[in-house]
Structures are given as structure tokens and as C-alpha cells.
N, C-alpha and C. Protein backbone atom coordinates (compact mmCIF):
# COMPACT_ATOMS: atom_id res chain seq x y z
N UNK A 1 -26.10 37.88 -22.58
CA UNK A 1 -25.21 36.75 -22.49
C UNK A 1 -23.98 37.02 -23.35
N UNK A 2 -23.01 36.81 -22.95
CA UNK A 2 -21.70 37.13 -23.29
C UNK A 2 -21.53 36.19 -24.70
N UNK A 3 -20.46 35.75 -25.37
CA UNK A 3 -19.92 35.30 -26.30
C UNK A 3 -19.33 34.06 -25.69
N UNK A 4 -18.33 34.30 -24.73
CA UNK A 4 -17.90 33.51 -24.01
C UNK A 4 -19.10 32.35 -23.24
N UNK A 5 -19.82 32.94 -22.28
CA UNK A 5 -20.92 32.47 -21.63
C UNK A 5 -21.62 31.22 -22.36
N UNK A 6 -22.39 31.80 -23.79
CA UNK A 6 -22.83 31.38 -24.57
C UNK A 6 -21.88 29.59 -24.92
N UNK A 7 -20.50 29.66 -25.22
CA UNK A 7 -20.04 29.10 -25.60
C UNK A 7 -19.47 28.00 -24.86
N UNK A 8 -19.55 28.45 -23.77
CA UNK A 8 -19.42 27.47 -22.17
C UNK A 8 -20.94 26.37 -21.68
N UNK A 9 -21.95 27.10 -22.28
CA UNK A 9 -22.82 26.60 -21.94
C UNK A 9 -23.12 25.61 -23.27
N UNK A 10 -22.79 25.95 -24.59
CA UNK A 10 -22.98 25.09 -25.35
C UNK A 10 -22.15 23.67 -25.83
N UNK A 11 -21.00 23.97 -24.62
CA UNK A 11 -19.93 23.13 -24.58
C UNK A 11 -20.62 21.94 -23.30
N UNK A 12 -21.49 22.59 -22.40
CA UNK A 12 -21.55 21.50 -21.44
C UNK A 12 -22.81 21.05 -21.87
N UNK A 13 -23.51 21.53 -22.89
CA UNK A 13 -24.75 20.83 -23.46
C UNK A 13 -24.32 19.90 -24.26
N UNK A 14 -23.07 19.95 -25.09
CA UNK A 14 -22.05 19.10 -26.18
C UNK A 14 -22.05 17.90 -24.83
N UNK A 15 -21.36 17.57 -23.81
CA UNK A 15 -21.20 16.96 -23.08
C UNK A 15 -21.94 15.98 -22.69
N UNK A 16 -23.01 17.06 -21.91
CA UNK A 16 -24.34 16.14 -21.49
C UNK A 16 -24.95 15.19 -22.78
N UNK A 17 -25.05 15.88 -24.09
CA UNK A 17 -25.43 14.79 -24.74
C UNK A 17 -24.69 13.64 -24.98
N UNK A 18 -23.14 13.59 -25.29
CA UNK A 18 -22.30 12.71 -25.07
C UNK A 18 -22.59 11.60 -24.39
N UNK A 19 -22.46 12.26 -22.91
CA UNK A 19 -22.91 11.49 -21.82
C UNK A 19 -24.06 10.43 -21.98
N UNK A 20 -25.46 11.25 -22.44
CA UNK A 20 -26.33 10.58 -22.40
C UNK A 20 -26.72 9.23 -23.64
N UNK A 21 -25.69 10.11 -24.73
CA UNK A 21 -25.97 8.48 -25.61
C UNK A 21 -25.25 7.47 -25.22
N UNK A 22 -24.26 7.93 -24.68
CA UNK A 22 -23.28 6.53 -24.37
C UNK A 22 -24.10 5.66 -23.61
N UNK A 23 -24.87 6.53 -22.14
CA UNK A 23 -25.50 5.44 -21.56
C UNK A 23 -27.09 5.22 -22.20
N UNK A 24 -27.44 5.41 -23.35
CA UNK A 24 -28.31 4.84 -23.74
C UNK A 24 -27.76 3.86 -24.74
N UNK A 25 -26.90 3.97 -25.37
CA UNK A 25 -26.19 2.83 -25.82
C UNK A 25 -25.96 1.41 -25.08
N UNK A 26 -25.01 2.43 -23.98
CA UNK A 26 -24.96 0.98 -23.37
C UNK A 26 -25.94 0.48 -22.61
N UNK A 27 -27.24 0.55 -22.28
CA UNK A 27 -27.89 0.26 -21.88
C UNK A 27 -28.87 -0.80 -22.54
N UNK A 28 -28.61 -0.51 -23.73
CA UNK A 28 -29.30 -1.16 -25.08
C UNK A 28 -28.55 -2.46 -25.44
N UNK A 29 -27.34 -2.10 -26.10
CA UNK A 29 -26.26 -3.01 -26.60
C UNK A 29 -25.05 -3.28 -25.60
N UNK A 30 -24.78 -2.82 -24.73
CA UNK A 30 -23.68 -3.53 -23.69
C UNK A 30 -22.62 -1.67 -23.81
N UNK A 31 -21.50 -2.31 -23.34
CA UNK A 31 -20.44 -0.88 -23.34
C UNK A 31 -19.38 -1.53 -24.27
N UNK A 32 -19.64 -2.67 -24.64
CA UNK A 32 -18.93 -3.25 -25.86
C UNK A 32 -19.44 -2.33 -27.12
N UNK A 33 -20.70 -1.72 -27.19
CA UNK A 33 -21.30 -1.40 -28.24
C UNK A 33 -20.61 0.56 -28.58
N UNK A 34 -20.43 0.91 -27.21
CA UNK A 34 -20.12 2.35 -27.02
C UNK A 34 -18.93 2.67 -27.35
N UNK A 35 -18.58 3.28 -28.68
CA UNK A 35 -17.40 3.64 -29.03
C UNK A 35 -17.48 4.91 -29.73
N UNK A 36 -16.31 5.20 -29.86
CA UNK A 36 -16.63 7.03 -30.51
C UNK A 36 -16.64 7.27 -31.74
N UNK A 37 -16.72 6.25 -32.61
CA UNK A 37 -17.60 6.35 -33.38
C UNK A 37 -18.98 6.35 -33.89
N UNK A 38 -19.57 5.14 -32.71
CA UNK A 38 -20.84 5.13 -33.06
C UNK A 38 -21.20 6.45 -32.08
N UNK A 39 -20.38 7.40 -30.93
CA UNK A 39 -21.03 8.20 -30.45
C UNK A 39 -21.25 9.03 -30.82
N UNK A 40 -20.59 9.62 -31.91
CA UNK A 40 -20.21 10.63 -32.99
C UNK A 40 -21.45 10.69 -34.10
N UNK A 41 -21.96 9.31 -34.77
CA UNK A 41 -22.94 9.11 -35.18
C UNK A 41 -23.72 9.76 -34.70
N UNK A 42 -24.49 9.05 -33.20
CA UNK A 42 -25.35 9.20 -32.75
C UNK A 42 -25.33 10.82 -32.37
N UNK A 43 -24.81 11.92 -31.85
CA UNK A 43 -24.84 13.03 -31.33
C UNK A 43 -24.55 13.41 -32.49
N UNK A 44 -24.70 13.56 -33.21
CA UNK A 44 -23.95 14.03 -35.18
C UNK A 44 -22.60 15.14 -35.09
N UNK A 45 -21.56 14.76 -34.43
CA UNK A 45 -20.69 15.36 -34.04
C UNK A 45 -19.82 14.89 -34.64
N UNK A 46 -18.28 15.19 -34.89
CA UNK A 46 -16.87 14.08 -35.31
C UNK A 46 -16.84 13.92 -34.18
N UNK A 47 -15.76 12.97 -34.51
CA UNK A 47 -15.24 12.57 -33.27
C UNK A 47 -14.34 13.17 -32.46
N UNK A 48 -13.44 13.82 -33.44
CA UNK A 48 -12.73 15.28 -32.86
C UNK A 48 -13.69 16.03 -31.89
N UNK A 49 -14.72 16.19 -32.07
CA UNK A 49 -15.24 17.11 -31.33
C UNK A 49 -15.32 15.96 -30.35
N UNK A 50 -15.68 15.08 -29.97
CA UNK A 50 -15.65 13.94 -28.97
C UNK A 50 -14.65 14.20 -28.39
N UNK A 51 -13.39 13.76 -28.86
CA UNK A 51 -11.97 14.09 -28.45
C UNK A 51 -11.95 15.63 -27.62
N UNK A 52 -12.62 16.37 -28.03
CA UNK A 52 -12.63 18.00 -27.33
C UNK A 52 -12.95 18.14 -25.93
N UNK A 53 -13.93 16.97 -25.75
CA UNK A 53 -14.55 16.73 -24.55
C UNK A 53 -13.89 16.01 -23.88
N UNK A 54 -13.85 14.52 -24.61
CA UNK A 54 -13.31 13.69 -23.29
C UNK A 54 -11.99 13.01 -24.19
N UNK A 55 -11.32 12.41 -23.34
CA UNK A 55 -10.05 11.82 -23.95
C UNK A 55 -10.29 10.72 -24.70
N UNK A 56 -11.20 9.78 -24.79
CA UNK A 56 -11.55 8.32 -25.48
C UNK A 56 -13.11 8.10 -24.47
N UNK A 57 -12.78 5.95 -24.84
CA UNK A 57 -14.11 6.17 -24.48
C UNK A 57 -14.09 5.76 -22.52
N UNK A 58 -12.97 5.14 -22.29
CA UNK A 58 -12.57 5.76 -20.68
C UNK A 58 -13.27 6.86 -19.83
N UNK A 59 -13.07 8.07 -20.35
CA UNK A 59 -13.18 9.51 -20.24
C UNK A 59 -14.77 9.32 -20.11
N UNK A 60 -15.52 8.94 -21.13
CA UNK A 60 -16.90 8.98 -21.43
C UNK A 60 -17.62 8.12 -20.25
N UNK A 61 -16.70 7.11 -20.13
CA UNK A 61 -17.54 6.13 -19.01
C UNK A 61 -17.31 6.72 -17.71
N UNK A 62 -16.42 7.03 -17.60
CA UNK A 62 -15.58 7.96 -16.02
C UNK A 62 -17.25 8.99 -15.55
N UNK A 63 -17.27 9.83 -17.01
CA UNK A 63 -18.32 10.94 -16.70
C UNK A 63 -19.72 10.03 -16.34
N UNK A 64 -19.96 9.03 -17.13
CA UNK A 64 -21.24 8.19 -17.31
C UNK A 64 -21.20 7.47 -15.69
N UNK A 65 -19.95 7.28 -15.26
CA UNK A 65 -19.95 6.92 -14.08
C UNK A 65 -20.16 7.97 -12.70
N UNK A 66 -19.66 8.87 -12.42
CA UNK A 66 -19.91 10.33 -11.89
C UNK A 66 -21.96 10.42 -11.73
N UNK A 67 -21.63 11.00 -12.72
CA UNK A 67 -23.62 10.80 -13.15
C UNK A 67 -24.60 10.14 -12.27
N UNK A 68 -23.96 8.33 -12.77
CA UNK A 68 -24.57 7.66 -11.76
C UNK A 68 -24.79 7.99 -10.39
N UNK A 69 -23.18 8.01 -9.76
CA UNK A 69 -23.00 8.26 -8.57
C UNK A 69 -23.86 9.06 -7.95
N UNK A 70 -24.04 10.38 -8.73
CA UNK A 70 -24.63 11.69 -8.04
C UNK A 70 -26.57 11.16 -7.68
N UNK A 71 -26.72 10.20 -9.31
CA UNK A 71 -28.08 9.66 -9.07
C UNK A 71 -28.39 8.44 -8.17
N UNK A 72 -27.44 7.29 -7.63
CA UNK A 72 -27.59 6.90 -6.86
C UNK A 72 -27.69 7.64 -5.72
N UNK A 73 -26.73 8.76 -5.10
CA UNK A 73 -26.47 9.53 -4.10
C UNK A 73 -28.47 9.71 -3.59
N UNK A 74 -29.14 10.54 -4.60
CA UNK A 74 -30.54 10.90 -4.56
C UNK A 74 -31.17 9.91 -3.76
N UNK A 75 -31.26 8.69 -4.68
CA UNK A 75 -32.31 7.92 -4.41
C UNK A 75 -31.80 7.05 -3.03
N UNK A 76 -30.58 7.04 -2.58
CA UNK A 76 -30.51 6.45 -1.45
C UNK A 76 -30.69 7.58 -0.29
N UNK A 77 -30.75 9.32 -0.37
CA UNK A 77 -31.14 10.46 0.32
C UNK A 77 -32.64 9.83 0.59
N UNK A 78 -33.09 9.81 -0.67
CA UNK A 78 -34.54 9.67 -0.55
C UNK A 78 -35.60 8.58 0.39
N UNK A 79 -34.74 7.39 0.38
CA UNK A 79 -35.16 6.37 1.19
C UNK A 79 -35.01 6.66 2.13
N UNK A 80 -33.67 7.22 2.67
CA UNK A 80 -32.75 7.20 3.87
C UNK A 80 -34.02 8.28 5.17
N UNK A 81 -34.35 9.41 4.22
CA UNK A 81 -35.29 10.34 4.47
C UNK A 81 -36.70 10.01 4.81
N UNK A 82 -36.78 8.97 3.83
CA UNK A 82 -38.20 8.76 4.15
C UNK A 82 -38.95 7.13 5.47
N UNK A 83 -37.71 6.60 5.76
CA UNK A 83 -37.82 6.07 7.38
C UNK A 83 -38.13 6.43 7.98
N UNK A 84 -39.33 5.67 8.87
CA UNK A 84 -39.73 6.02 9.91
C UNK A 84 -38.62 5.95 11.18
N UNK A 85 -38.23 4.98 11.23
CA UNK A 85 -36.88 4.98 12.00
C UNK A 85 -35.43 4.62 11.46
N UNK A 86 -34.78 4.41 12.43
CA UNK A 86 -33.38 3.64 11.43
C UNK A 86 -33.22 2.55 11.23
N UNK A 87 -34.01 1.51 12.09
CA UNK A 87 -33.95 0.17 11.02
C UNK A 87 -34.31 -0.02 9.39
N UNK A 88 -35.50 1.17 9.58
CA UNK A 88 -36.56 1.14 8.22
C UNK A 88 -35.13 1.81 7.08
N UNK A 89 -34.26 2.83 8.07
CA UNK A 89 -33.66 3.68 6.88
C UNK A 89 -32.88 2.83 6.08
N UNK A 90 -31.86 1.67 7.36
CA UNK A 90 -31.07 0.99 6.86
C UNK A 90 -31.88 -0.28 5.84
N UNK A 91 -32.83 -0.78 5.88
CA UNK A 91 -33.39 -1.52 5.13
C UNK A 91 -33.82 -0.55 3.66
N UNK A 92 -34.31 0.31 3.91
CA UNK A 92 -34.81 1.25 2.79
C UNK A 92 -33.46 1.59 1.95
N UNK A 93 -32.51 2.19 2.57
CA UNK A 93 -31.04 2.06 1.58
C UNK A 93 -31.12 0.83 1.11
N UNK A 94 -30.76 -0.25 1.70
CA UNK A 94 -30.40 -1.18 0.91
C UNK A 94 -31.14 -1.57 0.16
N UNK A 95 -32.72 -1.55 0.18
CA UNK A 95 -32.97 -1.85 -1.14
C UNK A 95 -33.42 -0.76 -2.09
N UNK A 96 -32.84 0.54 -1.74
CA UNK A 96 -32.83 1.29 -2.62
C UNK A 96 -31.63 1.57 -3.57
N UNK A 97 -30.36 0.40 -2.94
CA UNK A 97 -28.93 0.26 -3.72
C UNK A 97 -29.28 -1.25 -4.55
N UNK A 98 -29.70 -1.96 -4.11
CA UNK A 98 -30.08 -2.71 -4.78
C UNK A 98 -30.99 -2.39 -6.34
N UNK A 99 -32.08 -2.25 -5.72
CA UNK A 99 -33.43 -1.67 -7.06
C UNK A 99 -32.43 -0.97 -7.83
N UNK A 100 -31.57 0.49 -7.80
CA UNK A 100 -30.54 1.08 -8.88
C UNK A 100 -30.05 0.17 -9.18
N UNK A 101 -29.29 -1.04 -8.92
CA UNK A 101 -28.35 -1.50 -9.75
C UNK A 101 -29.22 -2.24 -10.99
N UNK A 102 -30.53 -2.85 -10.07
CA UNK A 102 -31.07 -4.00 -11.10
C UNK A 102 -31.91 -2.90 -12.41
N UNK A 103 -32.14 -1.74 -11.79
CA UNK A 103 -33.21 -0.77 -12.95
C UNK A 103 -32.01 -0.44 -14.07
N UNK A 104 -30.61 -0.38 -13.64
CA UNK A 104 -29.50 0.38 -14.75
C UNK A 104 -28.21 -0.46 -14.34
N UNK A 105 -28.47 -1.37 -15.14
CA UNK A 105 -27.27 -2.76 -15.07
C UNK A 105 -26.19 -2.03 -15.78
N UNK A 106 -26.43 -1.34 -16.73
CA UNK A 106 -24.53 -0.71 -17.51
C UNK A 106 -24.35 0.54 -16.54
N UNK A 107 -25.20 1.09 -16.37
CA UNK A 107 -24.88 2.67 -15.23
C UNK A 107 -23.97 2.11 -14.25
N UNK A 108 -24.46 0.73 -13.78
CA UNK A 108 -23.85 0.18 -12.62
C UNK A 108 -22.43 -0.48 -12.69
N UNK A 109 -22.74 -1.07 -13.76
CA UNK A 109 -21.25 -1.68 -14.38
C UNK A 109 -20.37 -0.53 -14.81
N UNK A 110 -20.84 0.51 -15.25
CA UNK A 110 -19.82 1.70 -15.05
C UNK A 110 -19.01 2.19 -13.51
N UNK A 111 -20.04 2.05 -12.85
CA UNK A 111 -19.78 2.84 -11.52
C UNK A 111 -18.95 2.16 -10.79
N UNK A 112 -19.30 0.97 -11.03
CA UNK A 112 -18.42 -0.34 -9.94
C UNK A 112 -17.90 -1.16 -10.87
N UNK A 113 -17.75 -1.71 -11.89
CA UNK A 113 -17.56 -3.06 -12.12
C UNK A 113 -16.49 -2.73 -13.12
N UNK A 114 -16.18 -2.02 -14.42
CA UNK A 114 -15.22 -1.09 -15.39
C UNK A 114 -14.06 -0.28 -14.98
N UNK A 115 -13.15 -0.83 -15.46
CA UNK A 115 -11.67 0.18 -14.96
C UNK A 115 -11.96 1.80 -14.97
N UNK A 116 -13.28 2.41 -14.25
CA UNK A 116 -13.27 3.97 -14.86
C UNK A 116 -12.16 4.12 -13.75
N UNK A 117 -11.25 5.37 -14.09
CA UNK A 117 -10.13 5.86 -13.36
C UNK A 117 -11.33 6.87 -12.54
N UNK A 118 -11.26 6.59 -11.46
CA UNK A 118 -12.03 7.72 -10.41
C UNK A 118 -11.30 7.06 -9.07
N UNK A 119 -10.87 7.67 -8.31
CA UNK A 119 -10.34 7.77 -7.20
C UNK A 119 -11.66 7.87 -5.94
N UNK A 120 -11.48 6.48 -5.93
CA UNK A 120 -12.18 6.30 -4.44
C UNK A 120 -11.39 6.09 -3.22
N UNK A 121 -12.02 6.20 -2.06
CA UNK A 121 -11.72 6.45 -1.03
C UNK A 121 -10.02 7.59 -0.68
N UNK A 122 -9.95 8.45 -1.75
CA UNK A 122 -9.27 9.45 -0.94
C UNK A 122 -9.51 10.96 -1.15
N UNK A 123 -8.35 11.82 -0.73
CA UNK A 123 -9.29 13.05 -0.82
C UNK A 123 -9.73 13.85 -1.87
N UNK A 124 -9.55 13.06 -3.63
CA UNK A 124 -9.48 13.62 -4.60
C UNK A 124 -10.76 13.05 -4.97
N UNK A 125 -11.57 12.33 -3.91
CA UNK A 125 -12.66 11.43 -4.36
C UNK A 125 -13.92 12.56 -4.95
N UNK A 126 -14.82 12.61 -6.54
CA UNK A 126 -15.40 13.09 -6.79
C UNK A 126 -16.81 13.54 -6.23
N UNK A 127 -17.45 14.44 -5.61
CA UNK A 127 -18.34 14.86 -4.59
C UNK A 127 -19.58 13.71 -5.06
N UNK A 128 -19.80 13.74 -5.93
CA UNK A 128 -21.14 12.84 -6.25
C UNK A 128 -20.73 11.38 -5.43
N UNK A 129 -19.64 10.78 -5.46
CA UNK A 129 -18.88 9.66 -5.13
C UNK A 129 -18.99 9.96 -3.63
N UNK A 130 -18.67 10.47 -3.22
CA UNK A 130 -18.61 10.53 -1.55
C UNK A 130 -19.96 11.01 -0.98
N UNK A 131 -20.80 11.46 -1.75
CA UNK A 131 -22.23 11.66 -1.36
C UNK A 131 -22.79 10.49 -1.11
N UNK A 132 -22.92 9.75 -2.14
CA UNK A 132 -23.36 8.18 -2.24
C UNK A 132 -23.10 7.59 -0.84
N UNK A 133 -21.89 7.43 -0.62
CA UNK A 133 -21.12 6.78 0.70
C UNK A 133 -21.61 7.65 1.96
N UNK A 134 -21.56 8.94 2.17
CA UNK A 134 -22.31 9.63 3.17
C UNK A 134 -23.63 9.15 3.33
N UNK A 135 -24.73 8.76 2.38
CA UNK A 135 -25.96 8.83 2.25
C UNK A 135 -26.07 6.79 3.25
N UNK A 136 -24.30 6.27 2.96
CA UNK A 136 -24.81 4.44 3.38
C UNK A 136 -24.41 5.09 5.05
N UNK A 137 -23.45 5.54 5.00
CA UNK A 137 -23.11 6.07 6.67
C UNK A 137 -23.99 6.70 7.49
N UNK A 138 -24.93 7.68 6.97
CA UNK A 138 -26.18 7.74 7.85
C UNK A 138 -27.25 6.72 8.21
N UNK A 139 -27.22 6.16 6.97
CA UNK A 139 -28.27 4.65 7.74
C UNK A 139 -27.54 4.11 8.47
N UNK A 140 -26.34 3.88 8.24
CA UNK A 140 -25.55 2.62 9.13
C UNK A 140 -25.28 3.10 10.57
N UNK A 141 -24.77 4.72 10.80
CA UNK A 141 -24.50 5.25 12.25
C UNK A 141 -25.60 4.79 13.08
N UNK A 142 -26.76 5.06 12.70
CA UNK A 142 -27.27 4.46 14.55
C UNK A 142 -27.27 3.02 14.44
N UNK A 143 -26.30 2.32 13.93
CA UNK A 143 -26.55 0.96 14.28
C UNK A 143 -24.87 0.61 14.71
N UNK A 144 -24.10 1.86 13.98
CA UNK A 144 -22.29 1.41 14.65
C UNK A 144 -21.70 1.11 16.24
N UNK A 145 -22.49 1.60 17.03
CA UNK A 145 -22.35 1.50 18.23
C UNK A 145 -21.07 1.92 18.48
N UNK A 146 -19.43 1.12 19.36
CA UNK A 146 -18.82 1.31 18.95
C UNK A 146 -17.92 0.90 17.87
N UNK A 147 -18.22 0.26 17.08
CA UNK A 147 -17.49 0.05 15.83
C UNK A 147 -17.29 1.39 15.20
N UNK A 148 -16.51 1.62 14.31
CA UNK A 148 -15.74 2.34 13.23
C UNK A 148 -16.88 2.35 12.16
N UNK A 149 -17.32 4.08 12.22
CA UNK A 149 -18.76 4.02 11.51
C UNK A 149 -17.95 4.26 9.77
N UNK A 150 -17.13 4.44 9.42
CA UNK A 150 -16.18 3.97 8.11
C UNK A 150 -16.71 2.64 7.46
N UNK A 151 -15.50 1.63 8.70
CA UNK A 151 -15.41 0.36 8.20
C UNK A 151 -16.71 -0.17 8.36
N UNK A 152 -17.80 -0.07 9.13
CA UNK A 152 -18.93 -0.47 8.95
C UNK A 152 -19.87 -0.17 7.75
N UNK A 153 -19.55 0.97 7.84
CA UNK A 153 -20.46 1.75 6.37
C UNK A 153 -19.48 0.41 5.49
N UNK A 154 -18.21 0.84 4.68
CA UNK A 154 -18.09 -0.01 3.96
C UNK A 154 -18.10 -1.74 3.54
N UNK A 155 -18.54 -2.03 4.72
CA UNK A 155 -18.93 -3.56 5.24
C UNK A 155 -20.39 -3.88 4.35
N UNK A 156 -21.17 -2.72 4.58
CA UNK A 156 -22.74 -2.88 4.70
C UNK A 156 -22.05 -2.64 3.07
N UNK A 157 -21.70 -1.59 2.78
CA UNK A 157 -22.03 -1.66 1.08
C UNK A 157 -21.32 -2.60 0.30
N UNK A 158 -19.95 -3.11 1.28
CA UNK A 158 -19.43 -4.67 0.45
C UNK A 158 -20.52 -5.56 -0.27
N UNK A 159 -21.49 -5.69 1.30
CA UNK A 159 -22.20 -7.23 1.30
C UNK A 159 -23.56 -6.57 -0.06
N UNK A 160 -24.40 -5.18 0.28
CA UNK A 160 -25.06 -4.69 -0.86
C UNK A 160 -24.40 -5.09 -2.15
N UNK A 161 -23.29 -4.53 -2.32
CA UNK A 161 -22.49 -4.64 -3.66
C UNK A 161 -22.94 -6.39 -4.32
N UNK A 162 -22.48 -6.99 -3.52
CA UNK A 162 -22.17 -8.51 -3.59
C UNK A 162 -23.61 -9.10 -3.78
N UNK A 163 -24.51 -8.89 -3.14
CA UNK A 163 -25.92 -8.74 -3.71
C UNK A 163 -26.20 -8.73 -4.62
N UNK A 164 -26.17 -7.33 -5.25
CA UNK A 164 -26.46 -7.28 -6.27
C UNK A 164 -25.77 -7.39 -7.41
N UNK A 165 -24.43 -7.55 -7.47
CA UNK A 165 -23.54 -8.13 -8.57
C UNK A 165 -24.03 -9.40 -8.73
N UNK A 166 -23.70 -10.34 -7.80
CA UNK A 166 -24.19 -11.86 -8.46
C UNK A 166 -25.58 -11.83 -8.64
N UNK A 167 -26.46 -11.39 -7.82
CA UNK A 167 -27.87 -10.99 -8.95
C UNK A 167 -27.91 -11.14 -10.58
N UNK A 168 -27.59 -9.89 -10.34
CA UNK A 168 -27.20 -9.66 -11.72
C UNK A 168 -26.96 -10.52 -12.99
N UNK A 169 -25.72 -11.10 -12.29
CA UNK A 169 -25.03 -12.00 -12.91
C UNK A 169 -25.95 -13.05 -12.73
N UNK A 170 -26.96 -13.58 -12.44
CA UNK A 170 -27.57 -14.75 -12.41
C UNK A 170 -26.70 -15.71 -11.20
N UNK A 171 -25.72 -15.55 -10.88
CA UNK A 171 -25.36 -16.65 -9.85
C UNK A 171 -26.05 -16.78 -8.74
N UNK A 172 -27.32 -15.42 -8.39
CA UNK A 172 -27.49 -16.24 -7.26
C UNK A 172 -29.62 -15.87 -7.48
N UNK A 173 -30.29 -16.67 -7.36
CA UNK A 173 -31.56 -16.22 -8.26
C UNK A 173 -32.18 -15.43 -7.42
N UNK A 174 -32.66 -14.38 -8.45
CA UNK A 174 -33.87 -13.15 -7.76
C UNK A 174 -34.74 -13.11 -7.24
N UNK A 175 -35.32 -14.89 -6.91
CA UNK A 175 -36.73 -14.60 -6.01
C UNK A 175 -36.89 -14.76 -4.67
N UNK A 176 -35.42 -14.96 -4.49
CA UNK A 176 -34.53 -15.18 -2.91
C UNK A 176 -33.91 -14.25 -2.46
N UNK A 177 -33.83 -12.74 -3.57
CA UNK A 177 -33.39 -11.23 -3.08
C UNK A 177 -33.68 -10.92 -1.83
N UNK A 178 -35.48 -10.60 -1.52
CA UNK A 178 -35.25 -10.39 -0.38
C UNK A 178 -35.91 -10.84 1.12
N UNK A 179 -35.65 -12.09 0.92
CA UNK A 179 -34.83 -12.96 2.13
C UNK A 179 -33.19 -12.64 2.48
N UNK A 180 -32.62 -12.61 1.57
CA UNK A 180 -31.00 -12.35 1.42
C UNK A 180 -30.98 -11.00 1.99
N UNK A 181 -31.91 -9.75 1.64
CA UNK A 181 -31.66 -8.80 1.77
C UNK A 181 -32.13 -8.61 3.38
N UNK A 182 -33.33 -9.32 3.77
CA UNK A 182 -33.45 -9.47 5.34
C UNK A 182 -32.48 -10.22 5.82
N UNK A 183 -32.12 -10.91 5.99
CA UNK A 183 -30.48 -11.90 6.73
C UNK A 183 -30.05 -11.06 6.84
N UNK A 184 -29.19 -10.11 5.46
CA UNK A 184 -28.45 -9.15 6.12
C UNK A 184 -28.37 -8.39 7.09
N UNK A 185 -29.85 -7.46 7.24
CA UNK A 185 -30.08 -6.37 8.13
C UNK A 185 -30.39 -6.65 9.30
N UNK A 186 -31.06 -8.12 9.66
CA UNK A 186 -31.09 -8.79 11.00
C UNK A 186 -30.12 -9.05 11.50
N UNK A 187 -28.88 -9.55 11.17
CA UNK A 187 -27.56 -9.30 11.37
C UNK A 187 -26.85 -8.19 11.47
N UNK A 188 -26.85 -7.24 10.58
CA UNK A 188 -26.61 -5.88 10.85
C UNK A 188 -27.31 -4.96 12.14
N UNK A 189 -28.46 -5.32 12.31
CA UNK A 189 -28.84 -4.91 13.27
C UNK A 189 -29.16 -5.36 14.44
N UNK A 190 -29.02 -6.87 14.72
CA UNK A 190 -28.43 -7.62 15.60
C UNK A 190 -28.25 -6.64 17.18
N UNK A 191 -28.35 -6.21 17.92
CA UNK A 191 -28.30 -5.69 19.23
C UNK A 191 -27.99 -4.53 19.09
N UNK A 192 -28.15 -3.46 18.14
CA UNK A 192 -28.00 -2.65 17.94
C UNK A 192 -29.78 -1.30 18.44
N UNK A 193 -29.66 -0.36 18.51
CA UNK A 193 -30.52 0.65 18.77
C UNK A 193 -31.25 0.65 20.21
């Protein structure tokens, strides 16, 4: 192993831990709590060296957000995969976008809800980010007919989104999830297959 090598790899291990206290921080105490000082603490680093990595704590949530993405991306593969048909897939996504948000409420509030600067919907969009969205467009295609399998995909993950944000938020109560989450897909799938 080179000098160089060595030093590349101990730079993206510097990272990953970064990464990972922030979102155990915020997962604990809010993203009010995640600052680069206490991240510096926690990874026993300065903060300069923080600064080496990412620009502030923006930068940190951007990556903490990415992350997510790539791990939502999985677990909605995984459902999507494991349907017996495509009603099951499209029901199985959705409450496999759902269950992520409610298991990692700050992961989620990173990904969607926090000014992270990440460029969605164009072509600079980060691969983990457009995986996610590929993974709602395969459940949703056999049900687009001719509609615009795009604007449909992003329809279905509006109303998901909206789900599970006011969830969340308590505005709308959890033991009526999924009824809410059937309405949807009976509608969504409405004369479709």
C-alpha cells in the first residue's frame, strides 16, 4: 500500500466517522444538537480537521443526507423485489418509504425536510438520490398506463412524503397509517394492470 493510498483511505474513514456521529447525534438530541464542535468532541478531532472534510455543518448534513438516500434506495429495492406482483410491489414500497422515515426521523429530516444543498431533479442529481426515485418508478410503471411514468412516480412519492411527514409530526395519528396507506394504493391502482 502506497503512502498516498494509505492516506486516502484514512481520509474517507475521517469522514465516515464524521458522518456517523452527526447522525447519531442527531438522532438522539435533534440537528439543533449537531454542531462542529460537539462533532469534533465526539470523533476527537479539531475542528479544523472537520473543516478539511466538509465546509460547516451544511456540508455534514448534505453527506448525512446522500447516505440516507443510498439506504433508503436498498430498502425500497428490497421490497420492490420481493412482490409477488405489482400491486404487492407498489404497496410494499410504500410502506417500505414510510417504515424508513418513522425508524430514522433526523436521517429523514435531513433528506427531505433541511435546506441540504443537493440538487434534485436535474442532471447533477447525486446517484444515491436518483436510485431512490428509480426504485418508486418501477413500482409505479405497471400501474402508469398512459400517464407520464415521471409525473406519476413523483405524485405517488408526493402523497408517501405527506404521509409520513404529518405522521411524524403528530398531525395526523398513527393508528390510521395504514388505512391511509390503503386509500392511497386503491386509488393508485384504480383500473390499472
Amino acid at each position: 500500500m502506497t503512502i498516498q493510498s494509505r492516506r486516502e483511505r484514512e481520509r474517507a474513514e475521517r469522514e465516515k466517522l464524521i458522518i456517523t456521529a452527526a447522525r447519531e447525534l442527531a438522532e438522539t438530541e435533534g440537528w439543533e444538537a449537531v454542531t462542529t464542535r460537539r462533532l469534533a468532541e465526539r470523533v476527537e478531532y479539531s475542528q479544523p480537521v472537520l473543516y478539511s472534510h466538509f465546509k460547516g455543518k451544511d456540508a455534514i448534513m448534505a453527506a448525512v443526507a446522500v447516505e440516507g438516500f443510498a439506504e433508503l434506495a436498498g430498502e425500497l429495492r428490497a421490497a420492490r423485489t420481493a412482490a409477488r406482483d405489482a400491486d404487492d410491489a407498489l404497496a410494499g414500497v410504500g410502506r417500505a418509504y414510510v417504515s424508513f422515515a418513522e425508524r430514522r426521523p433526523a436521517l429523514y429530516d435531513a433528506m427531505f425536510r433541511r435546506g441540504v444543498d443537493l440538487p434534485f431533479a436535474t442532471p447533477q442529481v447525486p446517484p444515491a438520490l436518483s436510485a431512490g426515485f428509480q426504485e418508486l418508478a418501477e413500482a409505479v410503471r405497471p400501474h402508469a398506463g398512459d400517464d407520464d411514468l415521471g409525473l406519476l412516480t413523483e405524485t405517488y412519492w408526493a402523497a408517501l412524503h405527506g404521509l409520513a411527514t404529518l405522521t411524524l409530526g403528530g398531525r395526523l395519528p398513527r393508528e390510521l397509517h395504514e388505512r391511509r396507506l390503503a386509500l392511497l394504493l386503491a386509488r393508485f391502482t384504480a383500473g390499472s394492470g
